[in-house]
Protein backbone atom coordinates (compact mmCIF):
# COMPACT_ATOMS: atom_id res chain seq x y z
CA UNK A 1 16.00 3.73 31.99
CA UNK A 2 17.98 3.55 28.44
CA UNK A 3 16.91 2.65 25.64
CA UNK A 4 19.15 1.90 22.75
CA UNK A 5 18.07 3.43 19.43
CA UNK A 6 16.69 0.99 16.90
CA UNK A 7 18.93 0.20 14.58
CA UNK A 8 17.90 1.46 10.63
CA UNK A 9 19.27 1.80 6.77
CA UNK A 10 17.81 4.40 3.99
CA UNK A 11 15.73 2.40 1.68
CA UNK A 12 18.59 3.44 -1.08
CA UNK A 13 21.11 1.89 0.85
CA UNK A 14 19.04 -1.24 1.34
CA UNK A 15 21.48 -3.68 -1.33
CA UNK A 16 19.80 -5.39 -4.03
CA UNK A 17 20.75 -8.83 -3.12
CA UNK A 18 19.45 -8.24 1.05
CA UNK A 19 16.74 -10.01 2.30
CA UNK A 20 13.97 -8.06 2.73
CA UNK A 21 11.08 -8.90 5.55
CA UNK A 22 7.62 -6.92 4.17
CA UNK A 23 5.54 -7.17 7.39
CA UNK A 24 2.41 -5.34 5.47
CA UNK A 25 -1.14 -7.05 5.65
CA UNK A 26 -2.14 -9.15 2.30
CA UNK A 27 -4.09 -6.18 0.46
CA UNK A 28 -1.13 -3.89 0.81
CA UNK A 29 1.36 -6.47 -0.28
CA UNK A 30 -0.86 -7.64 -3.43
CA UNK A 31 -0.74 -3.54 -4.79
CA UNK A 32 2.96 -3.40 -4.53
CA UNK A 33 5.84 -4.97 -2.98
CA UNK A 34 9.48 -5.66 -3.38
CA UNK A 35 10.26 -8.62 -5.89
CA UNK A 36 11.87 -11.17 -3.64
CA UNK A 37 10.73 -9.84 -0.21
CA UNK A 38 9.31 -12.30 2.01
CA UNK A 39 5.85 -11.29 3.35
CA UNK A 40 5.11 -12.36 6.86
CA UNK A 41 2.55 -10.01 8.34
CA UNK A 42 3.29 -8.53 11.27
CA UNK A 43 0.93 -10.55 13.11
CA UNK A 44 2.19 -13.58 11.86
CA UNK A 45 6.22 -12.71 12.91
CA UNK A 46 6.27 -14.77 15.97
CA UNK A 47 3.99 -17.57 14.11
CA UNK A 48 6.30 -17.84 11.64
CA UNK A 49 9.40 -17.43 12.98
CA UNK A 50 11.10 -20.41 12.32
CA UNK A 51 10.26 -19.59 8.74
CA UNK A 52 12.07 -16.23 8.85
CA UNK A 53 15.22 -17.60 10.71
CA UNK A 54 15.77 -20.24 7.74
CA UNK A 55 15.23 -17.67 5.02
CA UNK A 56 17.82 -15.76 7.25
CA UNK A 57 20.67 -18.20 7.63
CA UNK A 58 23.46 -16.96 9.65
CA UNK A 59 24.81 -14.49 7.69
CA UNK A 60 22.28 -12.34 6.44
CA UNK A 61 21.13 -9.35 7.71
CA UNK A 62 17.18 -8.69 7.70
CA UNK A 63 15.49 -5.29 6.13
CA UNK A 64 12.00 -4.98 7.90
CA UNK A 65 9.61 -3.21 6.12
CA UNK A 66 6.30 -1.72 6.16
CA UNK A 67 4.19 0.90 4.64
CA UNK A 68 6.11 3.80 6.73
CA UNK A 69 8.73 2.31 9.16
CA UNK A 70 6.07 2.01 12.60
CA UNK A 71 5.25 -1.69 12.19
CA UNK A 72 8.89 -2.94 10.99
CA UNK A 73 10.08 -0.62 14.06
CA UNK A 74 7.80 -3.41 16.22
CA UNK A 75 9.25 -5.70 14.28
CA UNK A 76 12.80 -5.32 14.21
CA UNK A 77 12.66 -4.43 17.99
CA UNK A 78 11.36 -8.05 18.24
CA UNK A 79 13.85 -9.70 15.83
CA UNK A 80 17.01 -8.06 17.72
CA UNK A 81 15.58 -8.68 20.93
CA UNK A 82 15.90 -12.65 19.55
CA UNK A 83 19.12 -12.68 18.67
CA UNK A 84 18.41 -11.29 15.11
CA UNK A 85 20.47 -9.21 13.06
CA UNK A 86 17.93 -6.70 11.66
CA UNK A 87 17.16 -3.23 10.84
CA UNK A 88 14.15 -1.07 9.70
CA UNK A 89 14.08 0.51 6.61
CA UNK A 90 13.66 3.91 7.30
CA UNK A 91 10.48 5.22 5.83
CA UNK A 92 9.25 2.12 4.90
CA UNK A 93 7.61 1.47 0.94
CA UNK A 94 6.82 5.24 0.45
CA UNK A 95 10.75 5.64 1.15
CA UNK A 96 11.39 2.81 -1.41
CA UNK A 97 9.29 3.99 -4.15
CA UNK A 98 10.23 7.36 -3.83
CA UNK A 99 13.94 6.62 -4.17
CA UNK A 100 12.93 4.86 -7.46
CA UNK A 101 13.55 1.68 -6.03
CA UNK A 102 11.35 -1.67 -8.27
CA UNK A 103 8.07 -2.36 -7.66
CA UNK A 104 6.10 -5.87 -8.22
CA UNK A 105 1.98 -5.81 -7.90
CA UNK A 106 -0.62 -9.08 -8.21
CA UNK A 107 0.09 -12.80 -8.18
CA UNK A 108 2.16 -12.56 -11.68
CA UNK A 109 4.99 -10.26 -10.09
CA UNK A 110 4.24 -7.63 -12.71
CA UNK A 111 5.94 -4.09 -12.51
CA UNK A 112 3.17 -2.18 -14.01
CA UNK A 113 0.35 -0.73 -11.65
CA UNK A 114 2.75 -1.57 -8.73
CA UNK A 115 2.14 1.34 -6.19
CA UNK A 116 1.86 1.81 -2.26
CA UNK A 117 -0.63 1.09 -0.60
């Protein structure tokens, strides 16, 4: 049997105007997340699919992300397996922060005491 490989981007790479899929539970999201990202659990994906596609359009490429890449890997398997254009940010929000990449934390959006959780 062969598999293909998954297909994936450095978090550096990931461009500032991309949409960005955080698939991290609710406690993980609310300590830090991307500003802009839309946060759909990963047990929520297929629930909320429709949702996703809008956000998606036709022309936009999806960034899946998670704490360290093993959920969005799940994730983006499913999305391309739909038809999806979509790849996994390597290494996931410790890859992002540690590239230097913006933070938001809390129900205000606030950059300070953003951090992974």
């Amino acid at each position: 049997m062969h598999f293909a490989q998954l297909p994936q981007v450095e978090a550096a790479a990931v461009p500032a105007d991309g949409l960005l899929l955080d698939v991290r539970e609710d406690d993980e999201w609310a300590a830090g997340h991307v500003e802009g990202a839309l946060h759909i659990p990963m047990g929520q994906v297929v629930a909320r699919f429709d949702e996703l596609t809008a956000a998606a359009g036709e022309e936009h490429r999806v960034h899946v992300m998670c704490r360290v890449g093993g959920r969005s890997a799940q994730v983006t398997q499913y999305l391309v397996a739909q038809g999806l254009d979509a790849v996994n940010v390597d290494g996931g929000m410790l890859a992002w922060d540690a590239a230097g990449r913006p933070m938001v934390s809390g129900p205000d959006g606030t950059a300070e005491g953003a951090f992974v959780l």
